[in-house]
Protein backbone atom coordinates (compact mmCIF):
# COMPACT_ATOMS: atom_id res chain seq x y z
CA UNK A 1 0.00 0.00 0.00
CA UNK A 2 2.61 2.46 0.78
CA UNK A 3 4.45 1.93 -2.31
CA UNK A 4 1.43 2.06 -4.52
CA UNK A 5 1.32 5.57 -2.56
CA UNK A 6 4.65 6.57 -2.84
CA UNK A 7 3.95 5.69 -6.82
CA UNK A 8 0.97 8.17 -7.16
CA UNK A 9 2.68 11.13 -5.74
CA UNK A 10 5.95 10.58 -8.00
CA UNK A 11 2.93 10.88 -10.52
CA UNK A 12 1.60 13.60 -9.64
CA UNK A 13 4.89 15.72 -8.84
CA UNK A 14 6.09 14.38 -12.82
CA UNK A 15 2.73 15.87 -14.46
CA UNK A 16 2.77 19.11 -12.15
CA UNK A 17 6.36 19.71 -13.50
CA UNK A 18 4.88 18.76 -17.17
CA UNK A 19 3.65 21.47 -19.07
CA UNK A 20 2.41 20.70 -23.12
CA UNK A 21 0.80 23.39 -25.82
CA UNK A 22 -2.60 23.12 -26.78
CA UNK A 23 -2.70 24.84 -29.65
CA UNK A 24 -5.77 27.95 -29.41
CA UNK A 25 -7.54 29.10 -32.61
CA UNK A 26 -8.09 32.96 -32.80
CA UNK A 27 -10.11 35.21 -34.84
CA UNK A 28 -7.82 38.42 -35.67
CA UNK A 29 -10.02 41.57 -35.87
CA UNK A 30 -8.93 44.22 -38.35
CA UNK A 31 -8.68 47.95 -38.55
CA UNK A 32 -9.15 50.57 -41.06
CA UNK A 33 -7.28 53.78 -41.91
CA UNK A 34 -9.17 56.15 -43.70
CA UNK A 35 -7.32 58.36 -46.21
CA UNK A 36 -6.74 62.40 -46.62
CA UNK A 37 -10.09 64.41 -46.03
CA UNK A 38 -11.77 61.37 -44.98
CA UNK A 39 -13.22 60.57 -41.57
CA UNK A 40 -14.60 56.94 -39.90
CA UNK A 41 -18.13 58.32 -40.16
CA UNK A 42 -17.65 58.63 -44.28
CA UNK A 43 -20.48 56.89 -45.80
CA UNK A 44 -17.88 55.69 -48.42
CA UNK A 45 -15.48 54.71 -45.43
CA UNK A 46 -18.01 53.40 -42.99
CA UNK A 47 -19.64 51.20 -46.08
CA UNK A 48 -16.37 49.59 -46.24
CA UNK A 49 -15.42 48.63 -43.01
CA UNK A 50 -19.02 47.11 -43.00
CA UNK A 51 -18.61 45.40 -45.72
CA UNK A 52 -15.12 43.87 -44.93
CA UNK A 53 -16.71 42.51 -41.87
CA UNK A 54 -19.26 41.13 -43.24
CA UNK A 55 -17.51 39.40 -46.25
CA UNK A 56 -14.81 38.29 -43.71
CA UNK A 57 -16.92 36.81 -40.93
CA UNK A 58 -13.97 38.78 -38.60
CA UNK A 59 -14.12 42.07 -36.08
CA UNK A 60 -13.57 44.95 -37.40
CA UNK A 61 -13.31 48.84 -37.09
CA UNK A 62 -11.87 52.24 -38.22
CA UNK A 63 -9.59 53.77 -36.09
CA UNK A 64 -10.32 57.75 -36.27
CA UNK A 65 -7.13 60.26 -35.68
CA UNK A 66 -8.17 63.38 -33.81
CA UNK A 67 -11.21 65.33 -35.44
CA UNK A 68 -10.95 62.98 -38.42
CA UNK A 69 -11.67 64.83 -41.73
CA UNK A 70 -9.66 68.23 -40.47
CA UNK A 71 -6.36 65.99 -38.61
CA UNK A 72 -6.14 64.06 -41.93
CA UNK A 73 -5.74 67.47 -43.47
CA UNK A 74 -3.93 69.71 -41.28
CA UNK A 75 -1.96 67.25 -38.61
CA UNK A 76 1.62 66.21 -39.48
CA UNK A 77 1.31 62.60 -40.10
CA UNK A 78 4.02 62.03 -37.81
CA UNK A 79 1.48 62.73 -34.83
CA UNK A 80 -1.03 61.26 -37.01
CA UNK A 81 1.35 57.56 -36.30
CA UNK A 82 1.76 58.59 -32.50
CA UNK A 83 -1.64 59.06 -31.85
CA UNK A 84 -2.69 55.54 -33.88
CA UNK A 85 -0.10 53.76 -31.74
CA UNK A 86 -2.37 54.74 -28.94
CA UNK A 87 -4.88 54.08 -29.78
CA UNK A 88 -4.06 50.44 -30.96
CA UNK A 89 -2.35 50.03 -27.58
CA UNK A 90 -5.63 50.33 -25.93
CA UNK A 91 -7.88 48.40 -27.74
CA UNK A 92 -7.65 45.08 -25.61
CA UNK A 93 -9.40 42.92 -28.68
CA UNK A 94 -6.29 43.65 -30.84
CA UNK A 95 -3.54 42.12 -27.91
CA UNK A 96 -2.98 38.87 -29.57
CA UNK A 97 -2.01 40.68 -33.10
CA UNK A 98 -4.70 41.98 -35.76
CA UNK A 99 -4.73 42.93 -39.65
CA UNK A 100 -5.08 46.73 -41.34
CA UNK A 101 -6.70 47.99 -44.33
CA UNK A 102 -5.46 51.68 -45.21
CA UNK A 103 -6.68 53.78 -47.76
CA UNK A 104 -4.53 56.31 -49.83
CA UNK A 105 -2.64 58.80 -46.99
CA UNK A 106 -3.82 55.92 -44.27
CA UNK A 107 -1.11 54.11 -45.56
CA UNK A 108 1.49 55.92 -44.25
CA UNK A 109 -0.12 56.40 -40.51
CA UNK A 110 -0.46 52.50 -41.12
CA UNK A 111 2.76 51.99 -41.73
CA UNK A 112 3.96 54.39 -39.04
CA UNK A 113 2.43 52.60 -36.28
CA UNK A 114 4.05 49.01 -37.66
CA UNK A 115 7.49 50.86 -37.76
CA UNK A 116 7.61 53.24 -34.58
CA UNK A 117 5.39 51.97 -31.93
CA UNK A 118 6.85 50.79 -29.17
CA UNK A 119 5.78 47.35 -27.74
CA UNK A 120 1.99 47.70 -30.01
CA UNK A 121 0.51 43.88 -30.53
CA UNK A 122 1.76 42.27 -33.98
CA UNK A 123 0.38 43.08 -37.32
CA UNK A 124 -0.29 40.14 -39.13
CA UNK A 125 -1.63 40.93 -42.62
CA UNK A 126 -1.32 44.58 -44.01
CA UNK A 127 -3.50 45.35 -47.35
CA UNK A 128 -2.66 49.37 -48.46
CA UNK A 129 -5.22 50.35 -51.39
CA UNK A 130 -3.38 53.14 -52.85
CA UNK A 131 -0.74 54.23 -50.70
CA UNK A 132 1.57 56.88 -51.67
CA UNK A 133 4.45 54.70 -50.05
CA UNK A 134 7.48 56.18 -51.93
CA UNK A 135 6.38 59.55 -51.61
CA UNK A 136 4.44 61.85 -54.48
CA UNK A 137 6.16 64.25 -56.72
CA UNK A 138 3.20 66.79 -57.37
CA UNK A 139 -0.30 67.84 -56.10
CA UNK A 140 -3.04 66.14 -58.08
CA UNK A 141 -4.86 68.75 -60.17
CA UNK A 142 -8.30 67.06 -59.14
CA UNK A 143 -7.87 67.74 -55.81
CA UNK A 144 -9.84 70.69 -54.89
CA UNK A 145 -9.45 70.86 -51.73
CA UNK A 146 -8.19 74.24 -49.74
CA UNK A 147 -5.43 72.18 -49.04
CA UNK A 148 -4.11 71.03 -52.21
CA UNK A 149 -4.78 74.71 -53.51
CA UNK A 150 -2.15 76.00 -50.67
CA UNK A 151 0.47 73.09 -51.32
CA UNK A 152 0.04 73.85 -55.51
CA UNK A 153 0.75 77.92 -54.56
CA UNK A 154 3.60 77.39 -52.02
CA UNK A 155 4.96 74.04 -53.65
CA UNK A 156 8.07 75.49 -53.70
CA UNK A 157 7.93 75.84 -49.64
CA UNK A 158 7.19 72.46 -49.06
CA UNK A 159 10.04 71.98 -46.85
CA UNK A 160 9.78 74.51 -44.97
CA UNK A 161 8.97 73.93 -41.22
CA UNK A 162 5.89 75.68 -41.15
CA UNK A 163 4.33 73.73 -43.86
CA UNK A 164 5.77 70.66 -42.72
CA UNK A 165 4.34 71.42 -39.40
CA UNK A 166 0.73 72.54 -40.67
CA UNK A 167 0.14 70.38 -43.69
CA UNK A 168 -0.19 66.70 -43.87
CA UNK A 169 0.51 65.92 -47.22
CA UNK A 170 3.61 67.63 -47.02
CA UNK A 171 5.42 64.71 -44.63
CA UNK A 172 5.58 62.75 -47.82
CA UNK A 173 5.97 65.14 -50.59
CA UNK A 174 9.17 63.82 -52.58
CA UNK A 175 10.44 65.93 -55.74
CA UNK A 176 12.62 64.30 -57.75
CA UNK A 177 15.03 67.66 -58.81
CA UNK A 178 14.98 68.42 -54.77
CA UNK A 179 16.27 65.29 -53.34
CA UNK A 180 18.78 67.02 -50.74
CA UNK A 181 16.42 69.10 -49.60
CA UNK A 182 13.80 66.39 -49.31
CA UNK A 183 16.14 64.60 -47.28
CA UNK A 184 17.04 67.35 -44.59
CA UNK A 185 14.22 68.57 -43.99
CA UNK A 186 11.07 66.51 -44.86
CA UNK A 187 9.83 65.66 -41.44
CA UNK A 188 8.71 61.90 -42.27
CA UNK A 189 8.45 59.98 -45.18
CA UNK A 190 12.68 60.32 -45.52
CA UNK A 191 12.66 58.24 -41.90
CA UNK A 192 9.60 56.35 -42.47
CA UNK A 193 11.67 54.76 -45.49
CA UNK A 194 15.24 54.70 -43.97
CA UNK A 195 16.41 57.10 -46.71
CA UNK A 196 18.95 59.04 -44.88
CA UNK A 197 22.45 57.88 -45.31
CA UNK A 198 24.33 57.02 -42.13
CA UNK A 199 20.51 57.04 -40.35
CA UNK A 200 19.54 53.68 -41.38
CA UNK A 201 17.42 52.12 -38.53
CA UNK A 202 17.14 48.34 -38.20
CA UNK A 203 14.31 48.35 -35.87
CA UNK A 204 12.07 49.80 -38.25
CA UNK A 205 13.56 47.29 -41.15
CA UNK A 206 13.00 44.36 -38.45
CA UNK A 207 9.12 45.17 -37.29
CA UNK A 208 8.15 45.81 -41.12
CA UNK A 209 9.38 42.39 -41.53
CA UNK A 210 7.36 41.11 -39.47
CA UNK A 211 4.53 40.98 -41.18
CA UNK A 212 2.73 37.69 -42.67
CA UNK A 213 1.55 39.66 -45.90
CA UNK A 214 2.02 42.98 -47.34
CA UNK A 215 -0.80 43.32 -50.05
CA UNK A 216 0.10 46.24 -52.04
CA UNK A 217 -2.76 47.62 -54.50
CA UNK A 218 -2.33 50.09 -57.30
CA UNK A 219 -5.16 51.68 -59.36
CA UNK A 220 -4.76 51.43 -63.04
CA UNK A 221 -6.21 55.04 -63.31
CA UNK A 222 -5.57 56.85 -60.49
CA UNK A 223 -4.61 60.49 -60.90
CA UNK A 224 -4.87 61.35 -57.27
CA UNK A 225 -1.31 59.88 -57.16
CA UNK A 226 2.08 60.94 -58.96
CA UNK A 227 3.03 58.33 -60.35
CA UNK A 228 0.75 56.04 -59.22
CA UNK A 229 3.39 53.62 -59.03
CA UNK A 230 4.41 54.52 -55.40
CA UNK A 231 1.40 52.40 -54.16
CA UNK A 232 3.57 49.73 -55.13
CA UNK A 233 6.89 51.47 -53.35
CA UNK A 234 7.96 52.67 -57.65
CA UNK A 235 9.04 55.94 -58.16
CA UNK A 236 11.17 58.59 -60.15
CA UNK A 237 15.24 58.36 -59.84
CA UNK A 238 16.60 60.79 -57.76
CA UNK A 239 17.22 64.34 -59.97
CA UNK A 240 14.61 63.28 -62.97
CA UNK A 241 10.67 62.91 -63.43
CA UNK A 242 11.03 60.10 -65.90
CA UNK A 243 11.07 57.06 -66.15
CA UNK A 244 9.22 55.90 -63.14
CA UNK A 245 10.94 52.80 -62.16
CA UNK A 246 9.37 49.96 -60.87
CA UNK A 247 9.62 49.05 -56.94
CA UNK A 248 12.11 46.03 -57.53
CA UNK A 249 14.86 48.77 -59.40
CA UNK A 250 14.54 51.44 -56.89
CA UNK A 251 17.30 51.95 -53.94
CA UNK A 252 14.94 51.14 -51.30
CA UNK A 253 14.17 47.87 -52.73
CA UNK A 254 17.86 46.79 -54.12
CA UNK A 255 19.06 48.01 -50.85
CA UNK A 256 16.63 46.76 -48.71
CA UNK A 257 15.99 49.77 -46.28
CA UNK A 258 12.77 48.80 -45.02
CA UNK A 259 12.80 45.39 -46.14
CA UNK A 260 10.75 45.21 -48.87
CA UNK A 261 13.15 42.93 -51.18
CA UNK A 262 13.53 40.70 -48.13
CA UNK A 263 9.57 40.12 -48.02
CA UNK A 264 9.27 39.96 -51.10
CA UNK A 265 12.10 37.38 -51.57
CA UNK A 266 10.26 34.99 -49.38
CA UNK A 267 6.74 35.08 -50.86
CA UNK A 268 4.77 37.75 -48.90
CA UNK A 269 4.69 40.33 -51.35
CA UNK A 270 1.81 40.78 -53.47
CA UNK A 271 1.60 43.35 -56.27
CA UNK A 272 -1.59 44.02 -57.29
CA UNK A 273 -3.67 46.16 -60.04
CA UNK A 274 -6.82 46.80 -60.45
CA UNK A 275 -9.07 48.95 -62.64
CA UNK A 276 -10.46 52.38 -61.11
CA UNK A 277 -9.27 55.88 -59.91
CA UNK A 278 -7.95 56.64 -56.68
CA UNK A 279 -9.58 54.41 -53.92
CA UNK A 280 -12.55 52.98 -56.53
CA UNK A 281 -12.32 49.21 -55.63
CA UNK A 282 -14.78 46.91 -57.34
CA UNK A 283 -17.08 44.34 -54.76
CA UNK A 284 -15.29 41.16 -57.03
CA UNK A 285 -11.57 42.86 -56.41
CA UNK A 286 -12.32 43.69 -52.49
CA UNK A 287 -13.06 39.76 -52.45
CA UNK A 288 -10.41 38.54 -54.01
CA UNK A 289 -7.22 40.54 -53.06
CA UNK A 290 -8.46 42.10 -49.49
CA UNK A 291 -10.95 39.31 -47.60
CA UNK A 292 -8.66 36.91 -48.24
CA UNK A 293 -6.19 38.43 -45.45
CA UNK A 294 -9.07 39.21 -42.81
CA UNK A 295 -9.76 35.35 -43.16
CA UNK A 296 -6.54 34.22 -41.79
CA UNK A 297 -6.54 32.65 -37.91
CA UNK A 298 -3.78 32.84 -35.51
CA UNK A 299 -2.62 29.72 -33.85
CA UNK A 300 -1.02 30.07 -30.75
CA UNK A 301 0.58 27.49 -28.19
CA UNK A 302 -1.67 27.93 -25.23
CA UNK A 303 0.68 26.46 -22.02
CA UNK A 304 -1.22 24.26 -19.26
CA UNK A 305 -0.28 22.92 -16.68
CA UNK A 306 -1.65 19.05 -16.27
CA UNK A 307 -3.20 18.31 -12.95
C-alpha cells in the first residue's frame, strides 16, 4: 500500500512539472485607416469597413485620428502615427495581433504605427489600397481641396517647417530635382523609409518584416497619385521625373531599407492592379485581393499545466 502511494505522488509531482501546448484558434479583428479628407463616419469609409466585416466573418473597425476629416488634413502625419499607436495600444481585442486595411494617406499612418510603436501587438496581414508609399512628386490637379490649392501655390515651400508642421501631405511630398532638400528637412516619409544615409534604422527594417503579408494595390487610373506607381513602393530616380521605375529597381528595394526585397524574396509580397481611380475598388476585387487576409486565424501554443 505504501508503495502504490509513494507511486501516485511521483505521478503527480512528474505531471505538475509537465507542461504541453494546446494549440488555441483565434479570430484576428482588423482595422481601417481612412485616407486624406476622410473621416470613420464617411459613408464611403463606414460602407467599407461594413462590408469587410461582413464578407470576412472577422471584427472589425476604423480607427479615427483626432477630429478625423480636419487631422487628416492639417496634422503632421508624424502625430497622425503617434496618436494611432495609442490608440491600438488600448484596444484590448487587438492584444494577440490583428490585420489593417489603409486607404490612400492611411497608408502611411499605417505603416507608421508598424514601424515606430513601441511594444503595439503584432500586425499580421497589411492590405494598403493606394498608398503613396514612396512619396508623391506633385499635387493632383483634381484635388480641390483648400489644401491642395495651398500646397500647388507654395509648392516650392514644401520643406519649410511651417508647412511641414501645418500640412499633412507635405510629410511625404518627394520631388525628384529636390532630393537634398527632401532629405534634410522633410519631417517623415525620408525616416519612415530609412532614406537618410548614415541614419539607417534596423528596428524599423525588423518590425516591417514582421509581417505575414504585405498586399500592395495600385489603381490602373488613379490620378490622385504621382506616379501612381508609389502604391507599389515605384518611383522617379533621384534628380529626374522620368522614367518611373518599378519598386524592384529602386534603392529602397535593391538596398533593402525597409525590407521590402527581403519580403518579397520569401513570398509575402503581393503586387496588385486593379481597374479604377484613386480608392474605386470593385465588390469582385475587395473579395479577391483584401478578404482573403481578414480570413486568416492565428494559432497560438496555449501552455497548461496538467493536474
Amino acid at each position: 500500500m505504501e508503495k502504490s502511494l509513494q507511486r501516485f505522488s511521483l505521478l503527480v509531482i512528474t505531471l505538475s512539472l509537465f507542461s504541453f501546448s494546446i494549440p488555441v484558434s483565434l479570430s484576428l479583428p482588423f482595422v481601417v485607416f481612412h485616407g486624406f479628407g476622410g473621416e470613420c463616419s464617411n459613408n464611403k469609409v463606414s460602407n467599407l469597413t461594413l462590408s469587410l466585416r461582413t464578407l470576412s466573418g472577422h471584427p472589425g473597425s476604423c480607427v479615427e485620428i483626432g477630429n478625423g476629416l480636419l487631422d487628416s488634413l492639417f496634422m503632421p502625419i508624424r502625430q497622425q502615427a503617434s496618436e494611432a499607436c495609442k490608440k491600438i495600444k488600448q484596444m484590448p481585442e487587438l492584444s494577440e495581433g490583428y490585420n489593417i486595411v489603409a486607404e490612400s494617406q492611411g497608408n502611411l499612418v499605417a505603416r507608421g504605427l508598424i514601424e515606430f510603436c513601441d511594444n503595439a501587438p503584432p500586425v499580421i496581414n497589411y492590405v494598403s489600397l493606394g498608398g503613396p508609399h514612396a512619396g508623391i512628386a506633385a499635387i493632383p490637379e483634381g484635388c480641390t481641396l483648400l489644401v491642395c490649392k495651398l500646397l500647388e501655390e507654395h509648392f516650392s515651400d514644401v520643406y519649410t517647417h511651417l508647412v511641414q508642421d501645418h500640412v499633412a501631405p507635405s510629410g511625404y511630398v518627394k520631388i525628384p530635382t529636390d532630393i537634398e532638400k527632401y532629405l534634410e528637412y522633410s519631417k517623415y516619409l525620408p525616416e519612415l523609409n530609412n532614406e537618410r544615409p548614415g541614419e539607417k534604422n534596423s528596428t524599423f527594417k525588423d518590425r516591417f518584416t514582421s509581417l505575414h503579408n504585405l498586399v500592395l494595390i495600385m489603381y490602373q487610373n488613379d490620378t490622385m497619385l504621382v506616379p501612381r506607381e508609389t502604391s507599389w513602393f515605384g518611383y522617379y530616380p533621384d534628380g529626374a521625373f522620368s522614367p518611373v521605375l518599378p519598386p524592384q529597381k529602386t534603392k529602397l528595394y535593391t538596398e533593402d531599407w525597409i525590407g521590402l526585397k527581403t519580403l518579397d524574396d520569401a513570398g509575402k509580397v503581393k503586387f496588385v492592379s486593379v481597374p479604377g481611380g484613386h480608392i474605386e475598388i470593385r465588390d469582385e476585387d475587395l473579395v479577391k485581393y483584401v478578404v482573403p487576409y481578414l480570413q486568416n486565424e492565428s494559432t497560438l501554443s496555449s501552455e497548461h499545466e496538467a493536474m
